[in-house]
Protein backbone atom coordinates (compact mmCIF):
# COMPACT_ATOMS: atom_id res chain seq x y z
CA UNK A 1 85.81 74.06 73.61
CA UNK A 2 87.06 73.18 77.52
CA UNK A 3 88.17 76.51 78.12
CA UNK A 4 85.02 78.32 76.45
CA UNK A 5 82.53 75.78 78.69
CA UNK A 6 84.77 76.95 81.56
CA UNK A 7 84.20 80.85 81.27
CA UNK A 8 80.80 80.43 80.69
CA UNK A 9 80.24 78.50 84.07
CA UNK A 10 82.37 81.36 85.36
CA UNK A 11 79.96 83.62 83.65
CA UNK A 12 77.21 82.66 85.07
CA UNK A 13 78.29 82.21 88.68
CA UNK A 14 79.52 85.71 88.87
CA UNK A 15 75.86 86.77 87.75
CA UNK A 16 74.25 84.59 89.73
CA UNK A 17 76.78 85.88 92.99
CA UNK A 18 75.28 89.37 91.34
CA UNK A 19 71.56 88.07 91.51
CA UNK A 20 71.92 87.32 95.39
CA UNK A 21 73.46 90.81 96.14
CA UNK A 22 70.62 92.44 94.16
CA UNK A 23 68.12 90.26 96.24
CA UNK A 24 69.56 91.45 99.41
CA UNK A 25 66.81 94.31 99.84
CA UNK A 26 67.23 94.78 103.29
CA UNK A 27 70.86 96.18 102.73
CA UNK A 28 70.38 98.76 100.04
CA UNK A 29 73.84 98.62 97.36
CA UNK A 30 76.57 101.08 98.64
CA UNK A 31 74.78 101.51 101.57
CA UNK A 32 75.53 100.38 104.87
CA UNK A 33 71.49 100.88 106.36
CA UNK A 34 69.92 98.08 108.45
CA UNK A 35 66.06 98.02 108.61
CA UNK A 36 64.42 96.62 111.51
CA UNK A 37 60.61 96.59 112.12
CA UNK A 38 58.07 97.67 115.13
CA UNK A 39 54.73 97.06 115.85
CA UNK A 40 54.35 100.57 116.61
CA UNK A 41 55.27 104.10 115.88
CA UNK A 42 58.63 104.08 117.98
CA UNK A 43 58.78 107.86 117.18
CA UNK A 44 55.16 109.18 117.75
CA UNK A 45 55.85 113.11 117.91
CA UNK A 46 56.16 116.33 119.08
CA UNK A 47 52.54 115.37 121.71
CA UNK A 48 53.99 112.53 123.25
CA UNK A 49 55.67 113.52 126.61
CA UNK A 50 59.08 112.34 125.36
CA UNK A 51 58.80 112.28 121.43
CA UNK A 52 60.09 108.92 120.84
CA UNK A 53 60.91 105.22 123.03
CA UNK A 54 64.01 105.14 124.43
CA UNK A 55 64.73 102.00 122.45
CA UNK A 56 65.67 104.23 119.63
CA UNK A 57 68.73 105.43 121.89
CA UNK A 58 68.08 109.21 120.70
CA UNK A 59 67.73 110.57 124.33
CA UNK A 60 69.70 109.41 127.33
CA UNK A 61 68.94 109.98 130.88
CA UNK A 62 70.53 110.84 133.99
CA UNK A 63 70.78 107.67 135.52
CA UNK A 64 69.85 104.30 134.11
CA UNK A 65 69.06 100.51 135.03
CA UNK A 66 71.66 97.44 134.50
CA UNK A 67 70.73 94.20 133.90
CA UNK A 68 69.78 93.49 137.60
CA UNK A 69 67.84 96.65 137.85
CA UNK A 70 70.75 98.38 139.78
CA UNK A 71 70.89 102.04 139.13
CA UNK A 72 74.06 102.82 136.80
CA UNK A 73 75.82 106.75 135.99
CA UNK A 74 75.13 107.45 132.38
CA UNK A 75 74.96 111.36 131.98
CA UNK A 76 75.44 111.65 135.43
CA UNK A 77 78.77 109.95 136.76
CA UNK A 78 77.76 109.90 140.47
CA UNK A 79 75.92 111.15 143.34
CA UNK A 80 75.34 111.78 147.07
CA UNK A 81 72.31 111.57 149.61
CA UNK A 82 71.77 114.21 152.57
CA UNK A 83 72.22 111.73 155.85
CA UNK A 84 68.48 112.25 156.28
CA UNK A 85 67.81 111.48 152.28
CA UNK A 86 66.22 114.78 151.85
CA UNK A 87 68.66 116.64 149.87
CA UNK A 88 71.17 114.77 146.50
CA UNK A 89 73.82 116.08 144.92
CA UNK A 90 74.01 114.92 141.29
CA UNK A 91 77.36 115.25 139.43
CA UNK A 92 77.35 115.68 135.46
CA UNK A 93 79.10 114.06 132.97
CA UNK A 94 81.37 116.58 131.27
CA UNK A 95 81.91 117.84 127.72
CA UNK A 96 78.77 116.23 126.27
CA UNK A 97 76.42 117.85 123.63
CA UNK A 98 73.26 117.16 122.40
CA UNK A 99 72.63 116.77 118.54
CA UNK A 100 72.20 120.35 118.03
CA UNK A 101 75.48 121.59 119.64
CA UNK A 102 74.06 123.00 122.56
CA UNK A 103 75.80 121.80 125.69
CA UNK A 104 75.08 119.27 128.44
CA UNK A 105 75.36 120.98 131.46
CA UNK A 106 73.54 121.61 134.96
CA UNK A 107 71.61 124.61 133.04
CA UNK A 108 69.78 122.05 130.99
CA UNK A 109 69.06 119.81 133.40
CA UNK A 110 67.38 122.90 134.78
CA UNK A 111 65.29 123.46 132.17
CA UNK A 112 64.47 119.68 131.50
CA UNK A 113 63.08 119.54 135.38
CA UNK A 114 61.44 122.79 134.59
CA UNK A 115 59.76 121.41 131.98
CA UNK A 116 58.54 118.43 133.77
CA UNK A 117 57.15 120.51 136.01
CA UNK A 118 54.98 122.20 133.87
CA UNK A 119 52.25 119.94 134.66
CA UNK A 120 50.66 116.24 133.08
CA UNK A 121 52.05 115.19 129.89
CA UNK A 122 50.94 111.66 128.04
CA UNK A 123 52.90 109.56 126.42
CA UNK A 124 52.27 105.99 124.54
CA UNK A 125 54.98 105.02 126.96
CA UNK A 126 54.87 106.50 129.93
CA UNK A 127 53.11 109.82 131.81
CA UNK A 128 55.43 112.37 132.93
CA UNK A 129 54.13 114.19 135.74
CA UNK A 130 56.57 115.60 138.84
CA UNK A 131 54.39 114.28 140.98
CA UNK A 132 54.93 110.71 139.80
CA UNK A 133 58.36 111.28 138.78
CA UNK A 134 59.82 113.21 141.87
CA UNK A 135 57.31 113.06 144.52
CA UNK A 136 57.92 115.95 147.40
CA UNK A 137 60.31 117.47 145.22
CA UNK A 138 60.82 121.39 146.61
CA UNK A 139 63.36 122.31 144.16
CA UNK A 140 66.11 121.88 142.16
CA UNK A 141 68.89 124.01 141.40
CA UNK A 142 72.50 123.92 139.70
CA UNK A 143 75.23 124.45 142.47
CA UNK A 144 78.02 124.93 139.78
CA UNK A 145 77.83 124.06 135.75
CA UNK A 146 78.03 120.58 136.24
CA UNK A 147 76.84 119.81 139.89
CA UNK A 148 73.11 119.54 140.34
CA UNK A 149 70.68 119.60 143.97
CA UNK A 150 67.45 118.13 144.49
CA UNK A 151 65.67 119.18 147.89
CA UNK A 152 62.73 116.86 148.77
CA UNK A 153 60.05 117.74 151.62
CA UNK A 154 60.46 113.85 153.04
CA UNK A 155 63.38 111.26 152.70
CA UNK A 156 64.20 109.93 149.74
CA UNK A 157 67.05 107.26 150.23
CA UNK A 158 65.80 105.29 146.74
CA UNK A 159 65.60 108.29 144.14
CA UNK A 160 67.98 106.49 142.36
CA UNK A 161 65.95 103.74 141.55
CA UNK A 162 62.84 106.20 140.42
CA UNK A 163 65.52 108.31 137.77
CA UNK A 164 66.46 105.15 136.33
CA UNK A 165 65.62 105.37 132.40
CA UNK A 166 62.43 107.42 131.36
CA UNK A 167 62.10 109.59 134.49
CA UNK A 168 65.55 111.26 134.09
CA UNK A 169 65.45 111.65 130.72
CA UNK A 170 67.47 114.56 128.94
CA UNK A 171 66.62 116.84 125.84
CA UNK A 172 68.20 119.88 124.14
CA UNK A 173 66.33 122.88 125.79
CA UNK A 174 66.21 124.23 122.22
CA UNK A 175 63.94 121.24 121.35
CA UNK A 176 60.73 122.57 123.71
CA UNK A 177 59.16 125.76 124.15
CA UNK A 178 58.58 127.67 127.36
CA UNK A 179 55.11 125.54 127.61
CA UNK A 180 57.16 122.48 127.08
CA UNK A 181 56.39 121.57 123.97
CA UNK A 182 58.37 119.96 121.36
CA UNK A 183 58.92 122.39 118.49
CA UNK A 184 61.80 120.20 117.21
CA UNK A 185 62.23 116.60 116.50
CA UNK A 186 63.79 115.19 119.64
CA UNK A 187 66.99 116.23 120.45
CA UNK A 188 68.91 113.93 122.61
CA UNK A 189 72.88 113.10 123.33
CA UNK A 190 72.27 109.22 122.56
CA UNK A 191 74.56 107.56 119.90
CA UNK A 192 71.60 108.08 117.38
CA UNK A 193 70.28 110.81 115.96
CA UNK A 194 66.67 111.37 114.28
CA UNK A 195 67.03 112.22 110.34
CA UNK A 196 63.66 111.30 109.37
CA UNK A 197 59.91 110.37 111.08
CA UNK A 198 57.24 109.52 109.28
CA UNK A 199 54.14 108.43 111.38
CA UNK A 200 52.78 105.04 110.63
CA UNK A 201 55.91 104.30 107.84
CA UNK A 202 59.21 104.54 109.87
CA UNK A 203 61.95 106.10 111.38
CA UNK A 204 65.44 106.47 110.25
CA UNK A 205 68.11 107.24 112.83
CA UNK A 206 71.76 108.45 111.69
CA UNK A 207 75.14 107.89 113.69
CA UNK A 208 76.04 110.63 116.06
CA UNK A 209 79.31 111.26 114.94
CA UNK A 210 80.09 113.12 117.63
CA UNK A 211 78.82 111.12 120.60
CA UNK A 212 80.66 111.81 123.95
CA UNK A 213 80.92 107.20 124.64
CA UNK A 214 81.47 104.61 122.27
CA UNK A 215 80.04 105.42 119.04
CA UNK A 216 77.36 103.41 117.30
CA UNK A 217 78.77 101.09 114.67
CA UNK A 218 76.08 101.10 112.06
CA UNK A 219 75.72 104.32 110.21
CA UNK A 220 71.70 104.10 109.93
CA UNK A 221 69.35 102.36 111.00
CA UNK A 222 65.86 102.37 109.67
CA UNK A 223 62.76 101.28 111.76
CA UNK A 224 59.60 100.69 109.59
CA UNK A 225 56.24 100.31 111.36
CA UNK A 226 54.54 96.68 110.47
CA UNK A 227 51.69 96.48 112.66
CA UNK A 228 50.67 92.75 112.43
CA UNK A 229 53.22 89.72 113.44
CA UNK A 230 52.30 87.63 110.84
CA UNK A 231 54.07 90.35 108.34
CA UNK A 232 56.37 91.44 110.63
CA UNK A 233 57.21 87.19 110.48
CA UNK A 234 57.09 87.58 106.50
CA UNK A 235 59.24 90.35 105.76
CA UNK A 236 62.14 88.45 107.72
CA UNK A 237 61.34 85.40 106.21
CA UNK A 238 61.88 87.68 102.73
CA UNK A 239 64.69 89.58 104.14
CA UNK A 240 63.16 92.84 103.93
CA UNK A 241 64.23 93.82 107.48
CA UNK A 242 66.68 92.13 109.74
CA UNK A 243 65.12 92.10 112.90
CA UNK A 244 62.14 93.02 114.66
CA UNK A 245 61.91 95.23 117.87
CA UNK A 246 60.09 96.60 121.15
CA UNK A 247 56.98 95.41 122.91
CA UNK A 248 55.30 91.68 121.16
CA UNK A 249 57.81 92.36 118.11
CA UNK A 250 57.06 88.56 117.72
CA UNK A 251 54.75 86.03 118.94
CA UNK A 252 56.68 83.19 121.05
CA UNK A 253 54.99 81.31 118.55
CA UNK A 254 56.21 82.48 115.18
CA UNK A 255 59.51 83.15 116.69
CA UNK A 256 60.24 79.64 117.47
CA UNK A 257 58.64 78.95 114.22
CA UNK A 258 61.30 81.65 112.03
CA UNK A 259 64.58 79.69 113.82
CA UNK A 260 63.88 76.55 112.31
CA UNK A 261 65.58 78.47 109.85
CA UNK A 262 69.50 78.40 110.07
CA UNK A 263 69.46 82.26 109.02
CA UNK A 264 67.99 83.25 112.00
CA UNK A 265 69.03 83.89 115.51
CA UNK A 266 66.73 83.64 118.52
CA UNK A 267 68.24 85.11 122.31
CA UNK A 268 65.76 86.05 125.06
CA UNK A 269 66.21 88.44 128.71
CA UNK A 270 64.32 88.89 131.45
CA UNK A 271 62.22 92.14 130.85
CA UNK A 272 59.98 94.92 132.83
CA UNK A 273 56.79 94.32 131.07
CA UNK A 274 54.50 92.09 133.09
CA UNK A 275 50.76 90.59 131.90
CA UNK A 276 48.00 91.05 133.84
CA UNK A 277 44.32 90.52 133.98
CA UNK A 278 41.98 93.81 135.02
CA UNK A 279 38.97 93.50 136.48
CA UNK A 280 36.00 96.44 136.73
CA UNK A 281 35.30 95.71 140.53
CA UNK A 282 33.71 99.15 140.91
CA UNK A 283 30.40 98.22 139.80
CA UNK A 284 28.62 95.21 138.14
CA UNK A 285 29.99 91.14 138.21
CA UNK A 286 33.03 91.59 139.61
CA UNK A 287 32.37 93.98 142.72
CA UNK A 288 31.82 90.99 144.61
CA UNK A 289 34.95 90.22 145.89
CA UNK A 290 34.60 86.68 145.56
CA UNK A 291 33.89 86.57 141.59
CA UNK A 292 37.56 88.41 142.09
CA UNK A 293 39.17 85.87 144.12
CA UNK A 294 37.72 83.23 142.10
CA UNK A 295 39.09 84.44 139.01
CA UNK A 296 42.28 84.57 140.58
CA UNK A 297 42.16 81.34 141.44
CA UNK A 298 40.98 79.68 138.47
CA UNK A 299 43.16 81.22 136.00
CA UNK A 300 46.27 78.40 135.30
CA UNK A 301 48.74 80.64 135.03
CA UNK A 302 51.61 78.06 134.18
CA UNK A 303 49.15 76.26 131.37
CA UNK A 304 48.85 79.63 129.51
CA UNK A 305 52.30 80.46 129.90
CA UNK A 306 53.42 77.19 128.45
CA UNK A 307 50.81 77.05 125.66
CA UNK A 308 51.30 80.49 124.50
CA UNK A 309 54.50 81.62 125.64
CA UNK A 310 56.42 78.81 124.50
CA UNK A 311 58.06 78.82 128.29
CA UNK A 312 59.02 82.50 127.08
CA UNK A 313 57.40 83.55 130.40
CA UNK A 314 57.93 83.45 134.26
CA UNK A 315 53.87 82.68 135.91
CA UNK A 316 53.73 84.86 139.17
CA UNK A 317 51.03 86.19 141.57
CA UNK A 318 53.35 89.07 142.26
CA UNK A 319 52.18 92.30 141.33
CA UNK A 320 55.56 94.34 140.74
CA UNK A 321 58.04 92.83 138.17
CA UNK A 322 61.30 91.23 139.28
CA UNK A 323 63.62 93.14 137.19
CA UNK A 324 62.87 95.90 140.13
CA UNK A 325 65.15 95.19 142.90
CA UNK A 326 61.73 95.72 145.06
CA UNK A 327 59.97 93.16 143.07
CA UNK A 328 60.08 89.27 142.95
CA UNK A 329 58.36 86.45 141.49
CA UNK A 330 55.88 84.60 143.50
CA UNK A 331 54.51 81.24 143.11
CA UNK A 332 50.56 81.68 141.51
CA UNK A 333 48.32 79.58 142.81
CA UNK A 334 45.65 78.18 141.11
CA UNK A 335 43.05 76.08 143.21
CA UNK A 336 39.61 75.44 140.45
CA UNK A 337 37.51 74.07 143.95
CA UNK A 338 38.35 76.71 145.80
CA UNK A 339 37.53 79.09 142.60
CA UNK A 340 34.16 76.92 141.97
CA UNK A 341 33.14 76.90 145.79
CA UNK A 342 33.69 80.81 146.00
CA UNK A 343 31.69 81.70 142.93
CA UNK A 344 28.72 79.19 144.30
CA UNK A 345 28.94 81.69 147.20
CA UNK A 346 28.52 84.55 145.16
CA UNK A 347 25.92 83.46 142.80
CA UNK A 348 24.25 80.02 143.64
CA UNK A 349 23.07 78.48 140.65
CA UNK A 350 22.94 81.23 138.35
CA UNK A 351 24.75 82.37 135.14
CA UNK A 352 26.30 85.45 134.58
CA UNK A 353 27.43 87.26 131.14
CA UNK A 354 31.16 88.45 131.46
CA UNK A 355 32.27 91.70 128.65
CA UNK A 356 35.19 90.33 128.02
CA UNK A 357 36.89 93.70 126.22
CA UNK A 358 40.43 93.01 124.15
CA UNK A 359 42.11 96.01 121.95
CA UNK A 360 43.44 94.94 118.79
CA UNK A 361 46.30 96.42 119.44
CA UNK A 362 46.86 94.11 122.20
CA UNK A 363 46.00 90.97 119.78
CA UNK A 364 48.43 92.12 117.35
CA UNK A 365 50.95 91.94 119.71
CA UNK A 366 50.51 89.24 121.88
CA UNK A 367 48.29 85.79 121.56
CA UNK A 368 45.79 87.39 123.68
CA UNK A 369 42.69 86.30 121.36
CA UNK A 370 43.71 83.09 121.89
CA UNK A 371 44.45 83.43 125.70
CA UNK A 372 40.98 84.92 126.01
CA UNK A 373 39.41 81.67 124.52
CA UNK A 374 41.58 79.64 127.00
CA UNK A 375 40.33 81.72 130.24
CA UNK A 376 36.78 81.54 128.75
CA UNK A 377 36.75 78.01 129.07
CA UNK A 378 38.30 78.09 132.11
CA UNK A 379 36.03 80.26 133.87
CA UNK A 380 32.85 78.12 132.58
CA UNK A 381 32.08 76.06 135.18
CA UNK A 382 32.17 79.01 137.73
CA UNK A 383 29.14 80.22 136.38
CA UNK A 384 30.72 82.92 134.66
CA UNK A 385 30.17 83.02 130.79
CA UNK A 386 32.63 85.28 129.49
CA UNK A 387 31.93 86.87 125.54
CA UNK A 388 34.64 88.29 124.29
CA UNK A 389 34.85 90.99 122.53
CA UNK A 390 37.70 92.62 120.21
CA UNK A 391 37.54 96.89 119.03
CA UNK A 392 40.32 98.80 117.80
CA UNK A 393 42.77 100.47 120.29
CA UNK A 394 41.09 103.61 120.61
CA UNK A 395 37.47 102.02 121.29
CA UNK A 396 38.60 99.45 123.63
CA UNK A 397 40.26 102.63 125.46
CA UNK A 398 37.40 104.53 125.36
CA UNK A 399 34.95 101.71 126.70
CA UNK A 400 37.34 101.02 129.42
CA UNK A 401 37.05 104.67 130.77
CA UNK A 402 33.35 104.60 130.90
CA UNK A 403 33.84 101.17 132.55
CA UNK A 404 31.67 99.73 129.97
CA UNK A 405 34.00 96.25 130.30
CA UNK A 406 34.01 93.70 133.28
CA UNK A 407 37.48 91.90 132.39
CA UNK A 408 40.59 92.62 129.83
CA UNK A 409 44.15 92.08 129.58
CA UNK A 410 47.02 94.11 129.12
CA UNK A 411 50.48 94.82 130.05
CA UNK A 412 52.06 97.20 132.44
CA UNK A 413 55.92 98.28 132.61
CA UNK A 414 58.24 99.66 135.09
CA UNK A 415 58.90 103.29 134.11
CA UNK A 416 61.68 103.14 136.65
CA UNK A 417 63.22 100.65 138.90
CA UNK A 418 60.89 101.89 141.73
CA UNK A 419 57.33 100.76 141.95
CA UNK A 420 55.49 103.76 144.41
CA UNK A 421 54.22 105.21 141.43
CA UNK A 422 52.29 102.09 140.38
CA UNK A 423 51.34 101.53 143.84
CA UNK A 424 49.84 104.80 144.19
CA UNK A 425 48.13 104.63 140.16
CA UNK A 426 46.40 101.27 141.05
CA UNK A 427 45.38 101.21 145.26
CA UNK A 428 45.02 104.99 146.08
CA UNK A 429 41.44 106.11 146.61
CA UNK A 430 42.58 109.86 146.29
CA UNK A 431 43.26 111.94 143.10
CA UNK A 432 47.20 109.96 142.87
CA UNK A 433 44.98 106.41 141.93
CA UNK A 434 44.63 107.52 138.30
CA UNK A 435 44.16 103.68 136.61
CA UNK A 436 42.04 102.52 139.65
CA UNK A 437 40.12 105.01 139.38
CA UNK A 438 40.14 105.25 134.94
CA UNK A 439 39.65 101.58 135.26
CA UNK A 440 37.14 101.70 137.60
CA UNK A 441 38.62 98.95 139.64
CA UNK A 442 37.03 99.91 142.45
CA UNK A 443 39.65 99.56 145.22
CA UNK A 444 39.44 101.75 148.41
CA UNK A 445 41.27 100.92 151.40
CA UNK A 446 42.34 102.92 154.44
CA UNK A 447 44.62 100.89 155.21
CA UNK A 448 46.30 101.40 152.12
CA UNK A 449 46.44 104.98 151.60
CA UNK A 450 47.70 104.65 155.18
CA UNK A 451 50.63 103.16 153.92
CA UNK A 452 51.18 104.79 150.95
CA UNK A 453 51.11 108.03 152.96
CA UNK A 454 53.91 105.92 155.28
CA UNK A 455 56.12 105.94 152.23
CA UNK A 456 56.92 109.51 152.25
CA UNK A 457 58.53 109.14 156.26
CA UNK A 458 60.72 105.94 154.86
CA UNK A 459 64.26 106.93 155.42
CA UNK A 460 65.60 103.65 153.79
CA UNK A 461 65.43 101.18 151.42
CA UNK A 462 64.23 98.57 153.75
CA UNK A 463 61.44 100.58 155.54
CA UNK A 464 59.98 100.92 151.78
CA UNK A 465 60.48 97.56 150.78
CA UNK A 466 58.35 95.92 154.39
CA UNK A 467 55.64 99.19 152.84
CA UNK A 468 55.45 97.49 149.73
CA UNK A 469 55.15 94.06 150.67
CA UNK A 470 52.45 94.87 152.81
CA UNK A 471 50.72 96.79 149.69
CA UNK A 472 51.23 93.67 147.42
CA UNK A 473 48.89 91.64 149.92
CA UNK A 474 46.32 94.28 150.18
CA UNK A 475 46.50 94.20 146.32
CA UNK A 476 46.08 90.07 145.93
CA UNK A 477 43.32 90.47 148.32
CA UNK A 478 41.60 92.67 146.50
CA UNK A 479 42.29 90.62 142.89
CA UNK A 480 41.19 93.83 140.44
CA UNK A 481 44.60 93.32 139.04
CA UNK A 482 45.07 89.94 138.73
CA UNK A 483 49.01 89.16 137.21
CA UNK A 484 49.19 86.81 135.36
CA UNK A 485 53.71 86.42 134.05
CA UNK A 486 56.30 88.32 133.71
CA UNK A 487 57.18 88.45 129.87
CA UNK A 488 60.82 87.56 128.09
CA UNK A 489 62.18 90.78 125.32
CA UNK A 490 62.53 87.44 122.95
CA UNK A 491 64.67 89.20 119.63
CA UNK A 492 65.05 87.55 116.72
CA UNK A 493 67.08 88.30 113.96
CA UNK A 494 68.94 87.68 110.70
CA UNK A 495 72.34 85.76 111.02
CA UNK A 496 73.71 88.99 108.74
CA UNK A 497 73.73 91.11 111.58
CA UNK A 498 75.34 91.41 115.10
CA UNK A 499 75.52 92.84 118.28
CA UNK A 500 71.99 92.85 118.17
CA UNK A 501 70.21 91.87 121.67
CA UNK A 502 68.20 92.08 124.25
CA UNK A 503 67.95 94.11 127.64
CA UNK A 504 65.58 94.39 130.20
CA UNK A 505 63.66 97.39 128.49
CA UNK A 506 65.09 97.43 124.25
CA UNK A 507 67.77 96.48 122.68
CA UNK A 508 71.55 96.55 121.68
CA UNK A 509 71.03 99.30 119.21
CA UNK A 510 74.06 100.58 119.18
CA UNK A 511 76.19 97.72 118.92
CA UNK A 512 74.08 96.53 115.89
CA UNK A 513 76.19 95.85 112.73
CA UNK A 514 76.35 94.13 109.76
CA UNK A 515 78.45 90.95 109.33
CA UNK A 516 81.74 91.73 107.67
C-alpha cells in the first residue's frame, strides 16, 4: 500500500509539472517564440517613411548613437571630414547583405540617399526629408564599392551626430520603387527579419541567420499590439507576453505596481523622449506673452514628476534632451507669485476659458489625464480656467492644425543626436518651422532665423553649440514650448527571459532569450 500511495503522489506531480508547462502560453510547446507587447503598431507599412521602428532591429543605419549619445560605426566602420567640413568620406562595412541577398555596398547607399531625396515622406516616427536630414547636401556619390562622399554647400563638422540612428538608415533597394515607395515589407541587414505584419494584431520577426555581427539569440520574437496599459499590465500579470516595449509601454505607476511581484524585473535608462507642454501663442489666450511666461512658471515641474513618474523622470527647463551631447538638463523654475503677478498683468481681474486638448493616444500612454487635472488646478488662481478635453488621436491632430486648442501635451524625440532640425521645426518663421507653424505657436523672431541661418557658416562643434544655447533662451523666452522632463525607457519584464533592456531609444532585442 506504501509503494502504491508513493506512485500516485509521483503521478500527480508529474501532471501537475505538465499543468504548469501547458499554462505557460507565452512560450508556445516546442517552440522557442517570445511575445512581447506595444502600444502601437511597431510595423505600420509600406506609407510610413521607414516601414517599421527601429526598435524592431530590422533595418540598421550607417552610423548610430551609444549610450552617451556619441556617434558609433555600425554599417559604416569609419569616416573622414574635409579640413573645412564640407566634404566626408564614409567607409562601408564589408560583406554584408540585406535579407533578400542583395548586397550592402556603396551602390545602395546610393540609392537609399536617392530615395531620400525624392522629396517629404511621414512617418509615425520620424519625417524624412533631405532637407532635415542632410541640410546643404550637393551630392553624394560612391568613390569605389565600399567608400562613399558627401559634398555639402557649408561646413558640416557634426554630420555625425545628425546620421546617428533614423537619418542613416539602410534598406534593400529592391524593397522601394523608383518613386520610393515600399513595394516590399522592409528589407533591412538587422539581426531580425520581418516574417509576418498584421496592422493593429502584431508583428513577428524571425532570426537572420545570416547576419554579418553577432546573431540574435532568440529565434522569434512576436510583438502583439495592446493599446491600453492597464491590459498591457494584465497580460504580464497572466503571462501572455513577457515584456512590454517602446514609447509609455507602462505607466511608472503600474510598473512599480507589477514588481511587487518576484517574477518580474524592473531596469530603467536615460532616454531621448522629452515631455513638453505646447502652447497656441499665435492667436487667442496665450499670444500674450505673459499668460506664456506665467504658465511656465507655475507649472511644478518636480511635483508632477514625482507624483506621476514615480521619480522615473529628470524635471528640466531645457528644451533639447540630454542624451544629445548638445543638450543638458537645466534646473526648472517654478515661482507661483511671479506666475500670479504676470497673469494680473495680462488680464486684471478677469477669467479666462483655457481648451485644454489631450489625444487619447497620449492618455493611453502616459498619465497625462491625470497630469492635466494636476496643471488645471495649478493654473486656477492665475485666472486661467483650463477644461480639458480628450478626442481620439486623429481628432486631437486635426484640431491642433486648425489651431482650434490653446494648450496640450505631448512628447518629442531626438531623431538624431543633433538638435538643428528641431530648432529650425519649432523657432523658424520661414517654410523650415513646420510644427511652429502646424501648431500655430506663433513664434517669429529675427533674431532667431538670424542664427539659425549662422548655423550653416559653423565650422565646429563649438561654434554650433554657443548657436544653440543662444536659441534655447530665445525659446524659454518665448514659452510656446514649455518642457516639462526628460522621460526614463522604464522595461519591465518576466524573470523567464534575459538580456532584455533598455537603451536610450529601444531595447536589447537581440540579446533577448529565454532562461535555460
Amino acid at each position: 500500500m506504501r509503494m502504491k500511495t508513493w506512485r500516485i503522489w509521483g503521478l500527480l506531480l508529474c501532471l501537475l509539472v505538465m499543468l504548469a508547462g501547458c499554462a505557460d502560453v507565452a512560450r508556445p510547446s516546442g517552440d522557442d517564440e517570445i511575445v512581447l507587447a506595444a502600444a502601437r503598431d511597431l510595423a505600420p507599412g509600406p506609407h510610413d517613411a521607414f516601414y517599421c521602428s527601429s526598435v524592431l532591429e530590422v533595418w540598421e543605419p550607417l552610423v548610430d548613437a551609444d549610450a552617451d549619445g556619441q556617434p558609433k560605426p555600425v554599417l559604416a566602420t569609419s569616416w573622414e571630414m574635409s579640413d573645412d567640413a564640407r566634404v566626408w568620406i564614409f567607409h562601408l562595412r564589408e560583406g554584408v547583405r540585406f535579407h533578400d541577398g542583395t548586397p550592402f555596398n556603396a551602390q545602395s547607399v546610393m540609392k537609399n540617399f536617392e530615395r531620400i531625396a525624392q522629396g517629404f515622406r511621414t512617418s509615425q516616427f520620424y519625417y524624412m526629408s533631405l532637407d532635415l536630414m542632410y541640410p546643404g547636401l550637393l551630392t553624394w556619390q560612391a568613390l569605389d564599392e565600399y567608400t562613399v562622399q558627401l559634398t555639402f554647400d557649408r561646413a558640416m563638422p557634426q554630420l555625425p551626430y545628425l546620421m546617428a540612428g533614423w537619418n542613416s538608415a539602410q534598406f534593400s533597394p529592391q524593397s522601394f520603387d523608383a518613386q520610393g515607395q515600399f513595394v516590399t515589407i522592409a528589407i533591412g541587414t538587422g539581426p531580425f527579419r520581418l516574417q509576418e505584419v498584421r496592422l493593429g494584431s502584431h508583428v513577428l520577426l524571425a532570426n537572420n541567420e545570416d547576419y554579418w555581427g553577432t546573431r540574435a539569440k532568440a529565434s522569434r520574437i512576436r510583438v502583439r499590439v495592446i493599446p491600453t496599459a492597464e491590459t498591457r499590465f494584465s497580460a504580464l500579470k497572466a503571462e501572455e507576453i513577457m515584456g512590454v516595449l517602446d514609447l509609455g509601454g507602462l505607466t511608472p505607476a503600474l510598473a512599480t505596481e507589477l514588481v511587487k511581484d518576484s517574477r518580474f524585473e524592473l531596469e530603467a535608462h536615460k532616454m531621448t523622449i522629452s515631455h513638453y507642454l505646447f502652447l497656441q501663442g499665435e492667436n487667442g489666450v496665450f499670444s500674450d506673452w505673459r499668460l506664456r511666461q506665467a504658465v511656465s512658471l507655475g507649472v511644478d515641474r518636480k511635483a508632477l514628476a514625482r507624483q506621476y513618474f514615480y521619480g522615473y523622470a529628470v524635471p528640466t527647463g531645457n528644451l533639447i534632451n540630454s542624451t544629445s551631447p548638445f543638450g543638458r538638463v537645466q534646473e526648472p523654475i517654478h515661482d507661483p507669485e511671479k506666475a500670479e503677478k504676470l497673469a494680473h498683468d495680462a488680464l486684471g481681474e478677469r477669467r479666462v476659458s483655457v481648451r485644454f486638448l489631450l489625444s487619447q493616444q497620449g492618455t493611453e500612454r502616459y498619465p497625462y489625464k491625470e497630469m492635466a487635472e494636476w496643471i488645471q488646478a495649478e493654473l486656477q488662481p492665475l485666472g486661467l480656467d483650463l477644461d480639458i478635453i480628450i478626442l481620439d488621436s486623429a481628432a486631437a491632430t486635426q484640431e491642433i492644425r486648425r489651431g482650434n486648442y490653446d494648450m496640450t501635451l505631448g512628447i518629442r524625440g531626438l531623431s538624431s543626436m543633433d538638435p538643428e532640425d528641431l530648432f529650425w521645426e519649432w523657432l523658424s518663421s520661414g517654410e523650415r518651422g513646420t510644427a511652429n507653424h502646424g501648431r500655430h505657436f506663433g513664434y517669429s523672431s529675427a533674431k532667431a532665423d538670424a542664427l539659425l541661418s549662422e548655423l550653416a557658416t559653423s565650422s565646429s562643434e563649438t561654434e554650433r553649440q554657443a548657436v544653440y544655447d543662444e536659441l534655447q533662451v530665445l525659446a524659454q523666452e518665448y514659452a510656446a514650448v514649455i518642457p516639462l522632463f526628460e522621460d526614463t525607457n522604464i522595461l519591465v519584464h518576466n524573470k523567464k527571459i534575459r538580456g532584455y533592456r533598455p537603451r536610450i531609444y529601444g531595447v536589447t532585442l537581440s540579446e533577448t532569450e529565454w532562461v535555460r
